[in-house]
N, C-alpha and C. Protein backbone atom coordinates (compact mmCIF):
# COMPACT_ATOMS: atom_id res chain seq x y z
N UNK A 1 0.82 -1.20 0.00
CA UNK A 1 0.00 0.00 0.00
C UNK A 1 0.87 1.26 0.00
N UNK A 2 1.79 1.45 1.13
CA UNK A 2 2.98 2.26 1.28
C UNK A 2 3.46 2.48 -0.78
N UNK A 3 4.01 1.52 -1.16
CA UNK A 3 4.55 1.64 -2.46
C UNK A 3 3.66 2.50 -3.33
N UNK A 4 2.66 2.08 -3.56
CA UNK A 4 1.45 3.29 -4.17
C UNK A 4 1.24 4.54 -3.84
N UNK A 5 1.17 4.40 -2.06
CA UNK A 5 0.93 5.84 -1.71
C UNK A 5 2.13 7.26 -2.12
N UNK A 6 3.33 6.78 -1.76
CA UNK A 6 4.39 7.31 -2.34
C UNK A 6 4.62 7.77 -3.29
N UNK A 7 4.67 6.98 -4.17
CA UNK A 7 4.55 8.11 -5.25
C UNK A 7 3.64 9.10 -5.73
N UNK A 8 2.28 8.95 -5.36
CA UNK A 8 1.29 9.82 -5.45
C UNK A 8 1.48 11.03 -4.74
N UNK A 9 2.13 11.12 -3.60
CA UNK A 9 2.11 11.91 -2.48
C UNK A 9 3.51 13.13 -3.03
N UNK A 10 3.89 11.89 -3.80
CA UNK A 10 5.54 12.64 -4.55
C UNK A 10 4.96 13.01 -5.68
N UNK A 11 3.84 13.09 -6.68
CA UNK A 11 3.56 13.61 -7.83
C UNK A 11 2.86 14.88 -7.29
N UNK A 12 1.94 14.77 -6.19
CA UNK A 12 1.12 15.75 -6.06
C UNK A 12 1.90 16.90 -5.05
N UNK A 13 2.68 16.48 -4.27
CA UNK A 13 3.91 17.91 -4.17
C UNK A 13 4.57 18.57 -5.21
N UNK A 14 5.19 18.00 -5.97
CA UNK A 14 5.88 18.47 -7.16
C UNK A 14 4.49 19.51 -7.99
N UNK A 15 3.59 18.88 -8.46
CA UNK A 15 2.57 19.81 -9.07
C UNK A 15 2.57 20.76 -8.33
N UNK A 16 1.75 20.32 -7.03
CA UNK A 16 1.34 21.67 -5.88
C UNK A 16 2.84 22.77 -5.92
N UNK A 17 3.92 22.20 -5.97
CA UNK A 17 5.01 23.63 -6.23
C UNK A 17 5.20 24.35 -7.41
N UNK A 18 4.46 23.70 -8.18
CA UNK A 18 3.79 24.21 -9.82
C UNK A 18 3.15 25.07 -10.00
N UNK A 19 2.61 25.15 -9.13
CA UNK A 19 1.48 26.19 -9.23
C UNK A 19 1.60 27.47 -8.86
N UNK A 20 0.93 28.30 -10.00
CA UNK A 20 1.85 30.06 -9.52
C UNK A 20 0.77 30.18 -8.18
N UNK A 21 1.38 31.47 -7.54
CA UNK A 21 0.76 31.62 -6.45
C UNK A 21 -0.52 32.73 -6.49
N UNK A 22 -1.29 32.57 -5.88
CA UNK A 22 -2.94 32.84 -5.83
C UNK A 22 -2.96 34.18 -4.63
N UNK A 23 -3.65 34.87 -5.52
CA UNK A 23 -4.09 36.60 -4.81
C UNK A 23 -5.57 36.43 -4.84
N UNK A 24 -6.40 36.30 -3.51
CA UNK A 24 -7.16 35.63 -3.09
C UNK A 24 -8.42 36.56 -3.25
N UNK A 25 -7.84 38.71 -3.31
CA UNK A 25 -8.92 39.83 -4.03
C UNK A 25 -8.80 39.33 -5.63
N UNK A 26 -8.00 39.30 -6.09
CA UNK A 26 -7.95 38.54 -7.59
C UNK A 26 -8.97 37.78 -7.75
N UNK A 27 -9.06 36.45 -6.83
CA UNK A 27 -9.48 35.43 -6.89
C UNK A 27 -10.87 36.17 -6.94
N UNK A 28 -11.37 36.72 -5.88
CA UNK A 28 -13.23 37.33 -6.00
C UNK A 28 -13.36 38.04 -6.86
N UNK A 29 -12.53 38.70 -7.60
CA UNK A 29 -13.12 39.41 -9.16
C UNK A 29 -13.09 38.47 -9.82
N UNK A 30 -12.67 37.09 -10.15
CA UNK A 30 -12.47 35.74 -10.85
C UNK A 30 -14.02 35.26 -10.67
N UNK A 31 -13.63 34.92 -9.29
CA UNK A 31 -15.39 34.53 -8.92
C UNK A 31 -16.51 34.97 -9.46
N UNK A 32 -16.61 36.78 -9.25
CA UNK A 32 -17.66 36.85 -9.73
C UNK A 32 -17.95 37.13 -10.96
N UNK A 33 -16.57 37.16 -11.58
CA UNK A 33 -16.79 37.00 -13.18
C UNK A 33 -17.45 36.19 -13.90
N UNK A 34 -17.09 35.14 -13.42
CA UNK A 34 -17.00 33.68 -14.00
C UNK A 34 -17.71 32.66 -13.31
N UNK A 35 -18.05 32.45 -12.17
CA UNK A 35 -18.40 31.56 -11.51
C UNK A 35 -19.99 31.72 -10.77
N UNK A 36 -20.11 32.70 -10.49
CA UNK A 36 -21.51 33.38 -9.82
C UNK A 36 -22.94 33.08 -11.14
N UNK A 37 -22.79 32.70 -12.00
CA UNK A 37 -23.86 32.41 -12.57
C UNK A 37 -24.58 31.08 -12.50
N UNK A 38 -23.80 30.28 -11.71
CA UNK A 38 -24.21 29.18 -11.25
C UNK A 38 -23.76 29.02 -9.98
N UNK A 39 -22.72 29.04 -9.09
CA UNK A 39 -22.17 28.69 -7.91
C UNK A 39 -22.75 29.90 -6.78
N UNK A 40 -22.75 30.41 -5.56
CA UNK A 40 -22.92 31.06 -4.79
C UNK A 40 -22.21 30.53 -3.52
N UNK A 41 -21.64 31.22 -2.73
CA UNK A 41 -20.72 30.74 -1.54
C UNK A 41 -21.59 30.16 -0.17
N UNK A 42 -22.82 31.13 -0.37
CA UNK A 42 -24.09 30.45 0.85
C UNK A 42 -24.84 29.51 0.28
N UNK A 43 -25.20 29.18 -0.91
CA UNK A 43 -26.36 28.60 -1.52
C UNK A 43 -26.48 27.83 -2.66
N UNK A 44 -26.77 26.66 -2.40
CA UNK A 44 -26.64 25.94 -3.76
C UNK A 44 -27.73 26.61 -5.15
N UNK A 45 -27.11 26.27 -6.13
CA UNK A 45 -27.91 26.76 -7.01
C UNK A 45 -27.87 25.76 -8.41
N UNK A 46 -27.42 26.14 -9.46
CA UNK A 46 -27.02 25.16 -10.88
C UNK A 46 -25.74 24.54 -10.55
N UNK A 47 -24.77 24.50 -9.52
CA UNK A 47 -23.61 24.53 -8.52
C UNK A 47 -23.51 24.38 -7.28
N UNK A 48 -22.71 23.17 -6.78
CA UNK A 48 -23.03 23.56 -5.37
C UNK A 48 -22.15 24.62 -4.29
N UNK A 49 -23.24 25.06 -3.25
CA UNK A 49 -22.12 25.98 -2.25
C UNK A 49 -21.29 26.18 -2.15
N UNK A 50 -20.11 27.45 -2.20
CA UNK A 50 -18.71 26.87 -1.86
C UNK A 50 -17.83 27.52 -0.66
N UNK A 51 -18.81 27.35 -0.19
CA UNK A 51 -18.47 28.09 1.34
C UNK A 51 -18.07 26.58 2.14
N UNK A 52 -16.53 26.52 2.25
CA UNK A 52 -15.68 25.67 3.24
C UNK A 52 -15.76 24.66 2.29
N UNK A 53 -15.60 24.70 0.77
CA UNK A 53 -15.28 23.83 -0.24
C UNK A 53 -13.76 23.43 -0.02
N UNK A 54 -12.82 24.34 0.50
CA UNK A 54 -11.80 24.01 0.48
C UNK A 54 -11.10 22.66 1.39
N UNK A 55 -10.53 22.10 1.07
CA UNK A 55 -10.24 20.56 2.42
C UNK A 55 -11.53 20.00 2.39
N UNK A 56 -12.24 19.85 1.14
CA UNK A 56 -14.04 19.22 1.60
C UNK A 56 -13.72 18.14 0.78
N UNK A 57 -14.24 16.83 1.23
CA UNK A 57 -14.25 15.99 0.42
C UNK A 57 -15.23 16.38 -0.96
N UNK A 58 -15.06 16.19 -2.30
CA UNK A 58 -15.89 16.47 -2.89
C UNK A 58 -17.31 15.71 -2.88
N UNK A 59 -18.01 16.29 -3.80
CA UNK A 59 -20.06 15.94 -3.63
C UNK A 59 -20.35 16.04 -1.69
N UNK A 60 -19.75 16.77 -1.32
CA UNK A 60 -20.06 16.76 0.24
C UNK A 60 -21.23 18.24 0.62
N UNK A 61 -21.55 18.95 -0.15
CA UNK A 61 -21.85 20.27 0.31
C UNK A 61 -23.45 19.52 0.21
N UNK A 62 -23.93 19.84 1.48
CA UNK A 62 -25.51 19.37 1.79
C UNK A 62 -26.38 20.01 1.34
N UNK A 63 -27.17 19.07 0.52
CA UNK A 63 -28.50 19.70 -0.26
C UNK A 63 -28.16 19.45 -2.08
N UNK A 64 -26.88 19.21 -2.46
CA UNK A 64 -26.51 19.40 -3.68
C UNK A 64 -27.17 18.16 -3.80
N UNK A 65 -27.42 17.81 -5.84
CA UNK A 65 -27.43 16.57 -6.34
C UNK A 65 -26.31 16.57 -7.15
N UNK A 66 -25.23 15.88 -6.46
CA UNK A 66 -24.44 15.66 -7.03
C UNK A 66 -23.95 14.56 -8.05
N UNK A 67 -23.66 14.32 -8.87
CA UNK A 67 -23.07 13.36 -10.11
C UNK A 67 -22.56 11.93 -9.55
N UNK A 68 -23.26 10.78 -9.84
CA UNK A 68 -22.32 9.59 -9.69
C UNK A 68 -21.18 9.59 -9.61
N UNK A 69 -20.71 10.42 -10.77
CA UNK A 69 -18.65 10.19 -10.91
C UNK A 69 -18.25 10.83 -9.76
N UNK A 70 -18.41 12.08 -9.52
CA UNK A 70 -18.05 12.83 -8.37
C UNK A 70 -18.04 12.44 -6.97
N UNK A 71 -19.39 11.84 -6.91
CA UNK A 71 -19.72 11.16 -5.65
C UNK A 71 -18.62 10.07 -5.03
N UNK A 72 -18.49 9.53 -6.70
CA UNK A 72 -17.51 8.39 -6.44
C UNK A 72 -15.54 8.59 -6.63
N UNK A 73 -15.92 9.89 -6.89
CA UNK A 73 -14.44 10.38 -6.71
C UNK A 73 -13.37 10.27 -5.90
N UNK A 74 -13.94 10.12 -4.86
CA UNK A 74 -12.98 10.40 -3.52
C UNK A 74 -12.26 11.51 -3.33
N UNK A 75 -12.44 12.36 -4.03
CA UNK A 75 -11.20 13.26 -4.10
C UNK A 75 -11.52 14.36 -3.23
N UNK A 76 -10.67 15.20 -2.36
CA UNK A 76 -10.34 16.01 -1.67
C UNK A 76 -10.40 17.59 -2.04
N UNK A 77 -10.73 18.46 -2.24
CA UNK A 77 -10.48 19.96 -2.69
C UNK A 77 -9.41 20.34 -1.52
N UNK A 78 -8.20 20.28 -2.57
CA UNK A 78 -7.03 20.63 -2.43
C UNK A 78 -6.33 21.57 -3.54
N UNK A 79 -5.27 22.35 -3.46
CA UNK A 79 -4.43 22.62 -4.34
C UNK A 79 -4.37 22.27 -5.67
N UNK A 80 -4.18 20.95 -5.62
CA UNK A 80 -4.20 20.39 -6.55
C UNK A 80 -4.98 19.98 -7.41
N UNK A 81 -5.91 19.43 -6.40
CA UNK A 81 -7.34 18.61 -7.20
C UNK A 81 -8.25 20.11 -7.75
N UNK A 82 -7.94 21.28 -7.41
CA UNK A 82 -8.77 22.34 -7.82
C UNK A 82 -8.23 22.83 -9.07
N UNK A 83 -6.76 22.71 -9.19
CA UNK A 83 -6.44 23.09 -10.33
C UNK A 83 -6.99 22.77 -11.31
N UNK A 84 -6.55 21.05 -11.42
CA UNK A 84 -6.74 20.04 -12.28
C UNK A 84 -8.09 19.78 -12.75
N UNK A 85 -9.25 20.13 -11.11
CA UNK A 85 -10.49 20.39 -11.45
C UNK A 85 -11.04 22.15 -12.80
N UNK A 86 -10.18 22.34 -12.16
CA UNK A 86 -10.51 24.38 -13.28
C UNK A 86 -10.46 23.93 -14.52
N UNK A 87 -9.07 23.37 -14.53
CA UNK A 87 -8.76 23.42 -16.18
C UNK A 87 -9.40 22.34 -16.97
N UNK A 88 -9.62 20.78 -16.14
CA UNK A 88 -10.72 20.52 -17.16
C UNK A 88 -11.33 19.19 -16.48
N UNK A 89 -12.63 19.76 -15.50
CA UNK A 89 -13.32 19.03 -15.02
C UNK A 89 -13.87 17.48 -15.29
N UNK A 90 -13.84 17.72 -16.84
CA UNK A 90 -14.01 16.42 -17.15
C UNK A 90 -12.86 15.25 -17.43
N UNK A 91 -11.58 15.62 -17.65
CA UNK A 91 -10.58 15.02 -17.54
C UNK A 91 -10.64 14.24 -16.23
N UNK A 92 -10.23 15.38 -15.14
CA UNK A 92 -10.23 14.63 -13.85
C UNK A 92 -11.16 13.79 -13.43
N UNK A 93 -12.48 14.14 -13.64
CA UNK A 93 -13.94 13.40 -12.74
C UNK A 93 -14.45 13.08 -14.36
N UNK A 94 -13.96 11.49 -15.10
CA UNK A 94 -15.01 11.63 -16.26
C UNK A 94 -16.96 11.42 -16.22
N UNK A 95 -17.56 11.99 -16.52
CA UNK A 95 -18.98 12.04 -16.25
C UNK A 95 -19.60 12.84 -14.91
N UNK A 96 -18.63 13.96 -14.51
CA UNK A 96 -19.36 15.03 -13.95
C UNK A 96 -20.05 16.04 -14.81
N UNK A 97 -20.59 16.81 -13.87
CA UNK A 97 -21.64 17.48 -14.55
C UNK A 97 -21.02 19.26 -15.15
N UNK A 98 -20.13 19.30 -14.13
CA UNK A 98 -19.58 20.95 -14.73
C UNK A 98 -19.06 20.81 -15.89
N UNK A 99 -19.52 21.72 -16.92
CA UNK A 99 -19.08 22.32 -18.46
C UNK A 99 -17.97 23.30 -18.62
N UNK A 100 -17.72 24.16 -17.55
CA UNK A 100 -17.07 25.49 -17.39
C UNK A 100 -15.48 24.57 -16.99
N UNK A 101 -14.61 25.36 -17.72
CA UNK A 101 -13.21 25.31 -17.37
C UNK A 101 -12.75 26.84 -17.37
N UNK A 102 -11.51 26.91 -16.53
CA UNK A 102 -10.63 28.27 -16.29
C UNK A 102 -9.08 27.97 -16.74
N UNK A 103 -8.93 28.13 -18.36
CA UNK A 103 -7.96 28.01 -19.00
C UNK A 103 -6.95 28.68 -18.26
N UNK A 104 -6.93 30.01 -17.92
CA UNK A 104 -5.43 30.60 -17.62
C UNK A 104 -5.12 30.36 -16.13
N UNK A 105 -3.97 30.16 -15.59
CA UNK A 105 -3.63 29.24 -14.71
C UNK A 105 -3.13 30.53 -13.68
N UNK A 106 -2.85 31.43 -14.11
CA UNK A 106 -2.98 32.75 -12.50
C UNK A 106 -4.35 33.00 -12.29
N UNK A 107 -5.46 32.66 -13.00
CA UNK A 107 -6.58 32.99 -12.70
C UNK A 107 -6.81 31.62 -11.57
N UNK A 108 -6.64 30.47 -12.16
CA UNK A 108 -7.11 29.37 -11.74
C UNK A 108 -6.58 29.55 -10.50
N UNK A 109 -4.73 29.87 -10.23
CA UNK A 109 -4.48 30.10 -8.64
C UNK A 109 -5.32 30.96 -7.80
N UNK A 110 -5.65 32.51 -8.19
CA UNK A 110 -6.06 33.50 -7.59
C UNK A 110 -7.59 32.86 -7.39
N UNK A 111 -8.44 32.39 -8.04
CA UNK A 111 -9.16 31.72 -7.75
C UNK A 111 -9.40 30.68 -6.55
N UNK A 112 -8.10 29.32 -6.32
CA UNK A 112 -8.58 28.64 -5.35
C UNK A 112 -7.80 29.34 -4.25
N UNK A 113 -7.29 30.53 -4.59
CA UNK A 113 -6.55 31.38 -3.55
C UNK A 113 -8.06 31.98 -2.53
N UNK A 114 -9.45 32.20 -3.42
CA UNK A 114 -10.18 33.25 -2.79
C UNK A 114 -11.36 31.72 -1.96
N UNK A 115 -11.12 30.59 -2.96
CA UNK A 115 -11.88 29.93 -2.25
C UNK A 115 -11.62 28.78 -0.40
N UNK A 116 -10.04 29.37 -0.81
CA UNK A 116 -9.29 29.15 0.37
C UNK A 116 -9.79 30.20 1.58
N UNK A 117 -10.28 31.14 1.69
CA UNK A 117 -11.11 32.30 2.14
C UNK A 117 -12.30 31.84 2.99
N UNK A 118 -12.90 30.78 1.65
CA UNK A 118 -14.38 30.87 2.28
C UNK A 118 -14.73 29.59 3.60
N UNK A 119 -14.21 30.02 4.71
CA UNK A 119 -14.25 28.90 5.74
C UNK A 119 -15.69 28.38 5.81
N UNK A 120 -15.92 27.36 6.82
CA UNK A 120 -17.16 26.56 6.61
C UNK A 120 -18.04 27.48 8.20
């Protein structure tokens, strides 16, 4: 188990130091550019909540209907998994439901920079 975990733990540091660094007022002009037509930080809507999304296991925000794939994701909202989630949701989680990607990658930081913000 150890042998598996390892290297994962060693791919996803190396990325996570990849990543430019995130300006978290950036990040809420990002937000409400781009993201507020479906997401809201108190309230689910076409999106779920993302108030204390950050460190949340994903499909966890109560009240959402969330996607089989997602559900069955396991995955963590982290650094990493948010990136990888921005730029192309369906890569990472195949058969989730988000359409929207965030091609440029200081946006994508300043972004999970602001959702790092939104405690639970």
């Amino acid at each position: 188990m150890f042998r598996f975990l390892l290297p994962c733990l060693a791919v996803s540091l190396v990325y996570a130091a990849d990543l430019p660094q995130g300006d978290a007022a950036r990040g809420l002009q990002v937000y409400q550019a781009r993201c507020i037509a479906c997401h809201s930080v108190e309230y689910n809507g076409a999106g779920p909540a993302h108030k204390g999304v950050y460190g949340r296991q994903a499909a966890q925000a109560a009240g959402f209907d969330y996607s089989s794939a997602l559900k069955q994701s396991r995955l963590t909202w982290n650094d990493t998994n948010l990136d990888k989630w921005l730029t192309n949701p369906e890569a990472l989680v195949p058969g989730q439901k988000m359409g929207i990607s965030v091609p440029d990658a200081q946006e994508r930081a300043d972004l999970i920079a602001y959702l790092r913000t939104l405690k639970p």
